[in-house]
Protein backbone atom coordinates (compact mmCIF):
# COMPACT_ATOMS: atom_id res chain seq x y z
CA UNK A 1 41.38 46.49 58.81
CA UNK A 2 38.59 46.50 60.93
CA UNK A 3 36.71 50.45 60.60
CA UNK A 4 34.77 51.93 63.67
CA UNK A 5 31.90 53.57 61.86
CA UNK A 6 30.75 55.94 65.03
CA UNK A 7 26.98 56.32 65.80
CA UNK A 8 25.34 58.86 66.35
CA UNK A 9 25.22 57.45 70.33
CA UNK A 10 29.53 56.95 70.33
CA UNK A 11 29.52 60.65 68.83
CA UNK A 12 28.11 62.41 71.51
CA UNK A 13 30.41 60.05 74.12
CA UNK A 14 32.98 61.06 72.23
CA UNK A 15 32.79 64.58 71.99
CA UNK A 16 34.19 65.86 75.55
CA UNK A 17 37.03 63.45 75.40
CA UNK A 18 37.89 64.45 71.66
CA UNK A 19 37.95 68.05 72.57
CA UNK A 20 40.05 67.33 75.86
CA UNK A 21 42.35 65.43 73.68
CA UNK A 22 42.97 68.09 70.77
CA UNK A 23 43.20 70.81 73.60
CA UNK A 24 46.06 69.07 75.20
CA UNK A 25 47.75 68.61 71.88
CA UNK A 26 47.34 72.30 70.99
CA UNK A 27 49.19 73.29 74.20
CA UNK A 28 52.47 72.19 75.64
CA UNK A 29 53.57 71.58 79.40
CA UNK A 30 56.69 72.50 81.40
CA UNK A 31 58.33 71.89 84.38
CA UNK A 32 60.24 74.85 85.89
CA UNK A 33 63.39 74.65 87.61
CA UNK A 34 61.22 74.42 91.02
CA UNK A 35 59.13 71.47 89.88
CA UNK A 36 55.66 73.70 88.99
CA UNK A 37 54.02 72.54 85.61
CA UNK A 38 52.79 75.42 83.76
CA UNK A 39 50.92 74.98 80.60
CA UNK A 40 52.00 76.97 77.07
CA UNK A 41 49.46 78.31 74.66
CA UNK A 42 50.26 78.58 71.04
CA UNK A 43 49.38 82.26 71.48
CA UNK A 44 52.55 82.60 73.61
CA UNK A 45 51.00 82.96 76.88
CA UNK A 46 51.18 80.43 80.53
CA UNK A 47 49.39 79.40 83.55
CA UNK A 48 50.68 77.54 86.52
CA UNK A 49 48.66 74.07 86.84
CA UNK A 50 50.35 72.13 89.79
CA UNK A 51 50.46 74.96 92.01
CA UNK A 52 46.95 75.70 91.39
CA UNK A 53 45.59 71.89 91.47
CA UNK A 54 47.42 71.01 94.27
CA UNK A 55 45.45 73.09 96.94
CA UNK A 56 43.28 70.87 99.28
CA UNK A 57 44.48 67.93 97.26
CA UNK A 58 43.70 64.92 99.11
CA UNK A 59 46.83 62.20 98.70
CA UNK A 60 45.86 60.00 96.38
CA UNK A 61 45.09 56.31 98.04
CA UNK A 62 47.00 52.75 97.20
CA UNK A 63 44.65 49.75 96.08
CA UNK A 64 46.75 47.29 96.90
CA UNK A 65 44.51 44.61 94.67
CA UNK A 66 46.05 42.09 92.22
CA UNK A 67 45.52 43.49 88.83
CA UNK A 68 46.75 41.64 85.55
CA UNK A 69 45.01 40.76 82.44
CA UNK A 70 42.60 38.12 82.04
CA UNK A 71 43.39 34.47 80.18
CA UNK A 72 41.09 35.78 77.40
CA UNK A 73 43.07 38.73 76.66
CA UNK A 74 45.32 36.88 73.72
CA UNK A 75 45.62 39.77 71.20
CA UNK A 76 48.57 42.17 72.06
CA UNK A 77 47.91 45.98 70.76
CA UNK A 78 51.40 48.15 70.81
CA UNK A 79 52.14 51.65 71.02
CA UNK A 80 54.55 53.06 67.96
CA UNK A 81 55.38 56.20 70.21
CA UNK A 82 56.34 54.67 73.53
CA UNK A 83 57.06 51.22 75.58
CA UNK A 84 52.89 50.77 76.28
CA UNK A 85 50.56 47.61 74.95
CA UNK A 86 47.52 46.88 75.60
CA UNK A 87 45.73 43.23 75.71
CA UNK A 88 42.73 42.79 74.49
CA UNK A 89 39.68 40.35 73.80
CA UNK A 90 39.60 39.57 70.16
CA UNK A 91 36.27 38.45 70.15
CA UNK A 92 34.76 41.64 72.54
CA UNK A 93 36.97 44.41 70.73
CA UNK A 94 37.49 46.06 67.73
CA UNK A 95 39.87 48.39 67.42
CA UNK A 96 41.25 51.24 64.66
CA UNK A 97 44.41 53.31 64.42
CA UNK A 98 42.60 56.54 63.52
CA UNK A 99 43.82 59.18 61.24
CA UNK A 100 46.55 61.12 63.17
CA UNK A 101 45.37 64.18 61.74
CA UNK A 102 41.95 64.21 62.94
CA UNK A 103 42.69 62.66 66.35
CA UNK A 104 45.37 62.26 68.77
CA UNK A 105 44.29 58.71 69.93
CA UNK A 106 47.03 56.09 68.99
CA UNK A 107 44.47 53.83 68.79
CA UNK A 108 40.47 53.86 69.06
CA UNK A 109 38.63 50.81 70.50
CA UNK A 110 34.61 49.65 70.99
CA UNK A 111 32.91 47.15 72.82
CA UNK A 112 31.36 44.86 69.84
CA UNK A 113 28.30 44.15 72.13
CA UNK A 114 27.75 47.56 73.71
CA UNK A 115 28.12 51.56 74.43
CA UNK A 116 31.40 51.25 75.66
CA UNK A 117 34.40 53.00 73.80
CA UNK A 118 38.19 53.54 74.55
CA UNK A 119 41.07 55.25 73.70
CA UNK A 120 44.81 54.89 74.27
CA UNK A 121 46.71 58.49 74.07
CA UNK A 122 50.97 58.54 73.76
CA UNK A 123 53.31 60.67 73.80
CA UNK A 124 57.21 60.16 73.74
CA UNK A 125 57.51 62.61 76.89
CA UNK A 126 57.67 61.92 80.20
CA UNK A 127 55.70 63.32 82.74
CA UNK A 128 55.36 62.46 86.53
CA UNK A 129 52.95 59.97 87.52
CA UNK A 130 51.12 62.45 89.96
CA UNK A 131 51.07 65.20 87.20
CA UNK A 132 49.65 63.05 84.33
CA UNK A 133 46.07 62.27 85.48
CA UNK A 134 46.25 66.41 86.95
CA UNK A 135 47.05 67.90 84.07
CA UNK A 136 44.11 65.76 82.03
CA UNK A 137 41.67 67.11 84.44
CA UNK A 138 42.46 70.66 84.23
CA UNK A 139 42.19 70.31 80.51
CA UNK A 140 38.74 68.23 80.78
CA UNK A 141 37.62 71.42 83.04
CA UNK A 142 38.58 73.90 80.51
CA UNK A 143 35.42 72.44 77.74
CA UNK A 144 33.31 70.83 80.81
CA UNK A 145 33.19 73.10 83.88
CA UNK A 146 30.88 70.79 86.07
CA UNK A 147 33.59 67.80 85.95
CA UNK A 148 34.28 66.14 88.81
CA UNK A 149 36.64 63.57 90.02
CA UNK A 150 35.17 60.59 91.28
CA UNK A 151 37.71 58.35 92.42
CA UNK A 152 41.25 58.43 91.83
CA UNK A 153 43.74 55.52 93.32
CA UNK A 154 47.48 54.35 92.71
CA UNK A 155 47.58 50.39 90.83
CA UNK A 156 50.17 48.18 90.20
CA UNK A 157 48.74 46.59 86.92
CA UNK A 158 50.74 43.99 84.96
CA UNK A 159 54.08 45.26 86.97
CA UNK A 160 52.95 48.95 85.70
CA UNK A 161 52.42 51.39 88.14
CA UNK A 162 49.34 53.60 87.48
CA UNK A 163 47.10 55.76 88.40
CA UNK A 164 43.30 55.22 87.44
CA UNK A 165 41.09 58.02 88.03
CA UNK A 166 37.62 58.40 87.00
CA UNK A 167 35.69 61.66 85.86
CA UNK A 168 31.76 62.53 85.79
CA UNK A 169 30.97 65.31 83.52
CA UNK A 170 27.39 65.82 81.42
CA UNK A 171 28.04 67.32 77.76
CA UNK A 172 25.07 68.21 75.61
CA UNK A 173 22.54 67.33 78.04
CA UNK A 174 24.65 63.40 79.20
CA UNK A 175 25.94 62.20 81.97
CA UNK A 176 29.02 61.13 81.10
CA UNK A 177 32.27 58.83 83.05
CA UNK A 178 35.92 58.62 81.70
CA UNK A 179 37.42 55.89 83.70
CA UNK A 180 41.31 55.88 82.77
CA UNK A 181 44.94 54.60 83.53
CA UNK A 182 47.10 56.94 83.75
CA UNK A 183 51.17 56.73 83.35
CA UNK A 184 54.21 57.33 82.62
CA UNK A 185 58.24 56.42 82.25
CA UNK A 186 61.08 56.67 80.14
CA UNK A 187 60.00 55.67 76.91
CA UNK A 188 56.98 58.23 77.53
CA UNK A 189 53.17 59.16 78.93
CA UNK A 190 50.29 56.82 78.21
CA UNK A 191 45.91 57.58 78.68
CA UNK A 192 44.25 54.77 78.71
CA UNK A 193 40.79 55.42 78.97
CA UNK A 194 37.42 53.97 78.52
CA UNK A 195 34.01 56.18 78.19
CA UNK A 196 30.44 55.43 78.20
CA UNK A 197 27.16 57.17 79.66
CA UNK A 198 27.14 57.44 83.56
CA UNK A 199 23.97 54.87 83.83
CA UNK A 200 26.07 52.40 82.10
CA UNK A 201 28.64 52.03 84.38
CA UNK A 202 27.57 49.52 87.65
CA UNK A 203 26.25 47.40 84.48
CA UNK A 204 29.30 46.85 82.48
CA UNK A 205 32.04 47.31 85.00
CA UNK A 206 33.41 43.62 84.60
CA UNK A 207 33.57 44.79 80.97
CA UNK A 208 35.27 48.18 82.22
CA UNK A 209 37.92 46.49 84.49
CA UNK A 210 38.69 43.86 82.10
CA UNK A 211 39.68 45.94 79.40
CA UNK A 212 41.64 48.14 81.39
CA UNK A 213 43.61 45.59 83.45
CA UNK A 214 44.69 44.68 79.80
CA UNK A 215 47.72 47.73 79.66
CA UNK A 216 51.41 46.56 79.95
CA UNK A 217 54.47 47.19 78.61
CA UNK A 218 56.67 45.68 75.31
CA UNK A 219 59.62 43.72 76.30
């Protein structure tokens, strides 16, 4: 097995998303009988998120682009917790199926040739498509107050229906994007997301689209 050994450069990337992750673990969701989501704390008390989120809420817009994985992409990752895969580059990626006790990534990857890191998130429960890429912003807002979302769009990727969304946040003094897929069926809720430092972005966005454009489904 291939290890990640994080600088000290991925560390500080990875520290918002880490924290946004373990939050969301620590804490459940619901859906009440009139469709709200709430969020539970382990300390027995609940918030409304939808209803709250969903104030000037602009509908989210349709890219109706051709989005499938690239001829390159040979090496098939696959979710043990839900129907999700992911494609990838053999010879770009490395990628390690961290300790599930220290994070809730499925799976942790890195760009061999650069400061670009990913992560793919599952859970076995199913949550609508609108709500999914919501309810990871509130909890990104909870540790990182200034977030902001930059772009957010519906995708049909490999025959998946998605939503990518991308976030800007600065932790610890860096400007920071999350650029993720976002979605969700039967066999459960997938984040796929890739991270880097904001100035990073225009430069390795072939990189960026390539890797994402690599999520599908098991037969």
């Amino acid at each position: 097995m291939i290890v990640i050994r994080p600088t000290l450069r991925q560390a500080a990337l990875a520290t918002l998303l880490m924290v946004l992750c373990m939050q969301a673990s620590a804490s459940q969701n619901a859906v009440t009988d009139n469709g709200s989501v709430v969020l539970l704390n382990d300390d027995g008390t609940w918030r409304y998120i939808s209803n709250e989120s969903d104030k000037g809420n602009t509908p989210i817009a349709i890219n109706k682009g051709l989005f499938q994985k690239a001829d390159n992409q040979t090496f098939q990752v696959k979710s043990g917790r839900n129907k999700s895969a992911v494609w990838l580059d053999p010879r770009k990626w490395i990628f390690q199926k961290p300790d599930t006790g220290t994070s809730p990534a499925e799976y942790r990857f890195q760009l061999k040739t650069g400061d670009l890191y990913g992560m793919l998130i599952t859970e076995q429960i199913e949550v609508e498509l609108e709500r999914l890429p919501q309810l990871a912003f509130e909890m990104l807002r909870r540790t990182a107050p200034n977030a902001r979302v930059v772009s957010q769009e519906y995708r049909v990727v490999n025959d998946y229906k998605i939503v990518k969304m991308r976030i800007d946040a600065t932790v610890q003094g860096i400007n920071l994007s999350y650029i993720g897929y976002y979605t969700s069926d039967k066999s459960g809720s997938t984040q796929f997301l890739i991270y880097t430092a904001s100035n990073l972005v225009d430069k390795i966005t072939p990189d960026i689209d390539e890797f994402l454009n690599g999520l599908t489904r098991q037969k």
